[in-house]
Protein backbone atom coordinates (compact mmCIF):
# COMPACT_ATOMS: atom_id res chain seq x y z
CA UNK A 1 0.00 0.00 0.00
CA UNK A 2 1.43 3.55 -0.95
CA UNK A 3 2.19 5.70 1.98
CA UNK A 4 2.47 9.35 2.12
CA UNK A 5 5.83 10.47 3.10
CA UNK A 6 6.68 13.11 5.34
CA UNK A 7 10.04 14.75 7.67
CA UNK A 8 9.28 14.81 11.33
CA UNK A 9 9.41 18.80 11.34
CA UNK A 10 7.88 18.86 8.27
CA UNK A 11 4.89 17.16 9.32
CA UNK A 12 4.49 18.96 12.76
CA UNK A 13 4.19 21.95 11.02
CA UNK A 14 1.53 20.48 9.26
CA UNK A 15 -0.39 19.03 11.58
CA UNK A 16 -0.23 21.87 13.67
CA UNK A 17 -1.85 24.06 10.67
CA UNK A 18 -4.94 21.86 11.11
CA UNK A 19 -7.91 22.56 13.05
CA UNK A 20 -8.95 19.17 13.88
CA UNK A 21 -7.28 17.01 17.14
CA UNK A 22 -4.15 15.20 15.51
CA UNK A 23 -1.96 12.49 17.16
CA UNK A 24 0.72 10.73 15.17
CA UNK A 25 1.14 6.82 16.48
CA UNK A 26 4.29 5.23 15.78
CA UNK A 27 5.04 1.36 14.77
CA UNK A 28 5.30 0.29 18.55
CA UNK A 29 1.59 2.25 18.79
CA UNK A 30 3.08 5.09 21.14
CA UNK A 31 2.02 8.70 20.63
CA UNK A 32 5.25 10.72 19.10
CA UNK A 33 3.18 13.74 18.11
CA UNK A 34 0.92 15.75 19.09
CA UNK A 35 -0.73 19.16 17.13
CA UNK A 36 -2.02 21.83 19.14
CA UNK A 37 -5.52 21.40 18.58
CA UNK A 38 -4.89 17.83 19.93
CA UNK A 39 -3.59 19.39 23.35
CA UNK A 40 -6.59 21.22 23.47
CA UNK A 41 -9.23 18.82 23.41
CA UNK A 42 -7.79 16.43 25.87
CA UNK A 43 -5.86 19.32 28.18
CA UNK A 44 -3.02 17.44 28.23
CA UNK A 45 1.06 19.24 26.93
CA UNK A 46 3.64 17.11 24.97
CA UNK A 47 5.68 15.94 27.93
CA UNK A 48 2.30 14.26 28.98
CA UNK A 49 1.43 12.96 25.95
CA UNK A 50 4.61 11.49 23.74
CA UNK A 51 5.36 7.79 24.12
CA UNK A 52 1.64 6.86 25.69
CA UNK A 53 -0.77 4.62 24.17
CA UNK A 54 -4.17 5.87 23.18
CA UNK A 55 -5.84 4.54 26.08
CA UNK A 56 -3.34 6.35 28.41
CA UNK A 57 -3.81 9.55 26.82
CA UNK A 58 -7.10 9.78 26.47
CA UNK A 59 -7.75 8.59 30.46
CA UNK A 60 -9.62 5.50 29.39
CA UNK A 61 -11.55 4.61 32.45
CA UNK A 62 -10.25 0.80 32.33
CA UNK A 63 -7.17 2.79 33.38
CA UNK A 64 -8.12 4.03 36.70
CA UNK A 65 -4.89 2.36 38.14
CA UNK A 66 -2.34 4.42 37.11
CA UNK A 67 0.00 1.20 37.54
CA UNK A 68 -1.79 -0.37 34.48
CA UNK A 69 -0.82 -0.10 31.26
CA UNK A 70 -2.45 0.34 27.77
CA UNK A 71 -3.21 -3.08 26.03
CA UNK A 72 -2.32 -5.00 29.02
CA UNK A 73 -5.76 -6.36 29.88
CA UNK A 74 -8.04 -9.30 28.41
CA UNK A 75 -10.71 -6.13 27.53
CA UNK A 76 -8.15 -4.12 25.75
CA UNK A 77 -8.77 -6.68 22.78
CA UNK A 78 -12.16 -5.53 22.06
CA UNK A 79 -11.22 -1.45 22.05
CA UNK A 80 -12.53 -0.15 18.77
CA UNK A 81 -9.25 2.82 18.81
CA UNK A 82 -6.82 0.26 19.87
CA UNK A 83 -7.91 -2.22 17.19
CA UNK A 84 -8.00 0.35 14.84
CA UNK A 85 -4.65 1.81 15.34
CA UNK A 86 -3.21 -1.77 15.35
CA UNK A 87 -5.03 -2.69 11.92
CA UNK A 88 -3.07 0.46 10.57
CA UNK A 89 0.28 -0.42 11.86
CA UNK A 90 0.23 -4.01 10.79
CA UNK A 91 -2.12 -4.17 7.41
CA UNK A 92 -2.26 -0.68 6.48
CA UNK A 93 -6.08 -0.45 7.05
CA UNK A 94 -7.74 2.95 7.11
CA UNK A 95 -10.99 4.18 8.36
CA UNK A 96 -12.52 7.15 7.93
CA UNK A 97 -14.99 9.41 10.68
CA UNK A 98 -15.59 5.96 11.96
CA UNK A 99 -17.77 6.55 15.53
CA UNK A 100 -16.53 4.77 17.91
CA UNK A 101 -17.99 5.13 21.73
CA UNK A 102 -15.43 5.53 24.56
CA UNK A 103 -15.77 5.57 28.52
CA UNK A 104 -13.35 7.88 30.01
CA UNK A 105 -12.46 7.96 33.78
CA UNK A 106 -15.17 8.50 36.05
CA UNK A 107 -17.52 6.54 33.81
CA UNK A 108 -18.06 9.43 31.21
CA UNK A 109 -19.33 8.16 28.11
CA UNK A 110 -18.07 10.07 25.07
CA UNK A 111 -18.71 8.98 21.25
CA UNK A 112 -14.86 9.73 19.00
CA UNK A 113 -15.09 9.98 15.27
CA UNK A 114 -11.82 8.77 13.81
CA UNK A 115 -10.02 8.83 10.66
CA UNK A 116 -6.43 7.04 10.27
CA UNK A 117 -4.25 7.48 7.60
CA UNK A 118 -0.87 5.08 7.50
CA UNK A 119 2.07 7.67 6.28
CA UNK A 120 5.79 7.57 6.49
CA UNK A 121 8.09 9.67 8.41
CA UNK A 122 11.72 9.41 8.16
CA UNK A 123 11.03 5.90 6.48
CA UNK A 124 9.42 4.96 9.11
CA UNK A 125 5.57 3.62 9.46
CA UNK A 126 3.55 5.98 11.64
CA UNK A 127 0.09 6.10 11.60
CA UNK A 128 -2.12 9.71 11.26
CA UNK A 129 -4.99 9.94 13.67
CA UNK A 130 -7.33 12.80 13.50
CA UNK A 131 -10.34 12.86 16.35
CA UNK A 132 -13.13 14.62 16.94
CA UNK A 133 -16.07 14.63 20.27
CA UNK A 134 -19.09 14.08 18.54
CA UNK A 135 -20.93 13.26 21.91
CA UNK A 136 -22.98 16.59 22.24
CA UNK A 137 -23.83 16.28 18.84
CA UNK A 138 -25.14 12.70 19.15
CA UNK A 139 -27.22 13.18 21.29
CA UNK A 140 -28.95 16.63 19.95
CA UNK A 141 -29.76 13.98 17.25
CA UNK A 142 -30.60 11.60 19.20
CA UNK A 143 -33.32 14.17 21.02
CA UNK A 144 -34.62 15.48 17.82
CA UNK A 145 -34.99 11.81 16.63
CA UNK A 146 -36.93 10.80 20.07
CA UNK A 147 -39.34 14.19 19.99
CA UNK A 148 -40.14 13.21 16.32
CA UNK A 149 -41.25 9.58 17.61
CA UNK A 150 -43.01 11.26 20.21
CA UNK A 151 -44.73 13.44 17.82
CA UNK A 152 -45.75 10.66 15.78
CA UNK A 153 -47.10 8.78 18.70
CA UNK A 154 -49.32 11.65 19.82
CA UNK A 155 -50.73 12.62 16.29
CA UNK A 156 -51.09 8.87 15.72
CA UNK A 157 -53.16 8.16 19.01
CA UNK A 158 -55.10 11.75 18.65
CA UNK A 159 -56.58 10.57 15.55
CA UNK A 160 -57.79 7.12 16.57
CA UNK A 161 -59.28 8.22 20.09
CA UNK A 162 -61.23 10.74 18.05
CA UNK A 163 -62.65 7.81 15.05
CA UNK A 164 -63.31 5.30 18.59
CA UNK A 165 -65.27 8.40 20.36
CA UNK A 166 -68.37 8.81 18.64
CA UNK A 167 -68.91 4.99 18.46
CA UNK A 168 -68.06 4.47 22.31
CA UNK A 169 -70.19 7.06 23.16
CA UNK A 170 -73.08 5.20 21.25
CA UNK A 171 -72.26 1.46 22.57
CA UNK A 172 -72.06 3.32 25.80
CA UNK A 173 -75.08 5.41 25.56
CA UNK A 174 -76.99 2.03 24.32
CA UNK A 175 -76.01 -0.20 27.04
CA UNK A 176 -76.99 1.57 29.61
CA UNK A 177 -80.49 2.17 28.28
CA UNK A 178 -80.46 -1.29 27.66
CA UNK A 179 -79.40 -2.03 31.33
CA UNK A 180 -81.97 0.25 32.31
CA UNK A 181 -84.80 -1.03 30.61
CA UNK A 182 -84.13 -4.68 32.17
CA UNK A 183 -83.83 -3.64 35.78
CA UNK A 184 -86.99 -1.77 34.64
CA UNK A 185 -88.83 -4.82 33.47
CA UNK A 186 -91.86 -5.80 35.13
CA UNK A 187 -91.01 -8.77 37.73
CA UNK A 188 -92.76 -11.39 36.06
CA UNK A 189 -90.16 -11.46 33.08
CA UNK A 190 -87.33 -10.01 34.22
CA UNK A 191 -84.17 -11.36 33.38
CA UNK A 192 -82.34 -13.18 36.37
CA UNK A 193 -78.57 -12.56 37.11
CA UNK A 194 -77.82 -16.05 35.87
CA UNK A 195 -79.48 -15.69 32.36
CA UNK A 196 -76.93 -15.92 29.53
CA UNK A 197 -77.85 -12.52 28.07
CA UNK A 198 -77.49 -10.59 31.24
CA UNK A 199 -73.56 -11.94 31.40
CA UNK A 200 -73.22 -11.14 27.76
CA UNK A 201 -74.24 -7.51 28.54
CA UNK A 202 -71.93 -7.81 31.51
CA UNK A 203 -69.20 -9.03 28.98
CA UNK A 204 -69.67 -5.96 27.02
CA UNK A 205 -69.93 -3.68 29.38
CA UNK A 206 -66.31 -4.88 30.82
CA UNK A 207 -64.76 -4.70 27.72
CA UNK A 208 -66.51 -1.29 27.15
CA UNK A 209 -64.93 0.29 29.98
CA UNK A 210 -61.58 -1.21 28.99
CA UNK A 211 -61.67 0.47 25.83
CA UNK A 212 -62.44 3.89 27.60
CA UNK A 213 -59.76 2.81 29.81
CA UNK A 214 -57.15 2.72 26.69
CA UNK A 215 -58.59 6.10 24.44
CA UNK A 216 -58.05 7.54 28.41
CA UNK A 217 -54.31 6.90 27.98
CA UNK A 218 -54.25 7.62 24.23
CA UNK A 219 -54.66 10.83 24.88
CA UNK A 220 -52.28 10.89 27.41
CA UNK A 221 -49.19 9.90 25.49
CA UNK A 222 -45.86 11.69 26.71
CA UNK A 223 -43.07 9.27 25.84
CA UNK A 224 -42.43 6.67 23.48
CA UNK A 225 -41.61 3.19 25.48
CA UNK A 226 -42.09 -0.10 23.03
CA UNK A 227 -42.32 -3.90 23.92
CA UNK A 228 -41.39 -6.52 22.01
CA UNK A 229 -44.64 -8.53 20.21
CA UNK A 230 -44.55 -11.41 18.39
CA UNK A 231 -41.34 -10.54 15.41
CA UNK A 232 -40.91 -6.69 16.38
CA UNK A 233 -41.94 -4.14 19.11
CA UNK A 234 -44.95 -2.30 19.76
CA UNK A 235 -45.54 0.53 21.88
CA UNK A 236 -46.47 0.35 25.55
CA UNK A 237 -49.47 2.11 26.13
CA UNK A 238 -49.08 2.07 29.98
CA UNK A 239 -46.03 3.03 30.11
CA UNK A 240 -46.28 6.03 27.66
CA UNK A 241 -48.91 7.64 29.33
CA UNK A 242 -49.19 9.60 32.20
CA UNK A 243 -52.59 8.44 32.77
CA UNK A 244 -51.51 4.85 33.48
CA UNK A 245 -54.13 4.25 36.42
CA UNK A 246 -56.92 2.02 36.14
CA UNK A 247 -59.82 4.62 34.53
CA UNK A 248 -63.27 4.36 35.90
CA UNK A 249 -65.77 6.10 34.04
């Protein structure tokens, strides 16, 4: 694979002409340069910085021990920068604004997006990484995509509580007349307790007030939480709404 070549000096002065966070990794995947933008983001000067590994310099929180180091434990083998770097070094792999979440010390979660570029300094392999903290930017997304879903939900339940209202409000209306007109019944034929049709009206009176009970919390949506049903999810009613109380009406 072709690799850019570039003098030590040469390429500090480049790097440093560059906006974005810069470190430059060499073949033993130690820092040996930093730009300035780079000491900016993770507040950190040269002398704190040159010969680290990635982890180390950007306070990985797996490195809360200050006696461990970088790449030395069984969970180093799944980080996504370490792996990346490596790839670089050893097969000349690139990636490109590649997101990659990260847990810093203190159990901050951050999301990186990396590029790495294999060049050659001094005829020697190093590998380019630029970064950037996309975290704040995540999750405005992430917000706007949530409020949109909740949005959705809300419009989506409006509009069937108001088709299911008119024709509630007729089953109800009709049930109760019809209730009404068999307690009213002379004795001689009215309908016992026991009868078949008195438990069907029961039936559908139950399931009546269960479907007042749901158009209730309908119109009460003010989150989006889903279950899983059957092959996909659904969303939870009575957990969306903050009328998720048994409705008697």
């Amino acid at each position: 694979m072709n690799k850019s070549k570039y003098t030590k000096n040469g390429l500090i002065e480049l790097i440093n002409a560059i906006p974005l966070a810069i470190i430059v990794i060499g073949e033993d995947a130690k820092i040996r340069l930093v730009n300035g933008a780079m000491r900016g983001f993770i507040n950190k000067l040269d002398d704190q910085l040159v010969g680290l590994y990635s982890g180390q310099a950007f306070d990985c929180k797996y490195l809360e021990d200050d006696t461990l180091i970088c790449g030395s434990e069984p969970r180093c083998k799944v980080c996504d920068i370490r792996n990346l770097i490596l790839s670089a070094i050893k097969n000349g792999e690139h990636v490109t604004k590649k997101e990659i979440p990260f847990t810093i010390k203190g159990g901050i979660n951050k999301i990186f997006q990396i590029s790495t570029k294999r060049i050659n300094i001094d005829d020697k392999i190093n590998i380019l990484v630029t970064l950037e903290d996309i975290t704040i930017v995540k999750r405005q997304a992430h917000d706007i995509l949530e409020n949109e879903k909740l949005q959705t939900a809300i419009h989506t339940a409006s509009s069937i509580t108001h088709e299911l209202s008119q024709p509630l409000m007729i089953l109800n209306g009709n049930i109760g007349m019809l209730i009404s007109d068999i307690k009213g019944a002379p004795m001689d034929i009215m309908v016992d307790a026991s009868d078949i049709n008195y438990k069907r009206i029961d039936t559908i009176l139950e399931n009546l007030t269960r479907l007042n009970a749901i158009t209730h919390k309908l119109q009460h949506i003010t989150a989006v939480k889903l279950i899983e049903y059957l092959n996909g999810n659904i969303l939870d009613i009575n957990s969306s709404s903050v009328s998720n109380q048994d409705y008697d009406q």
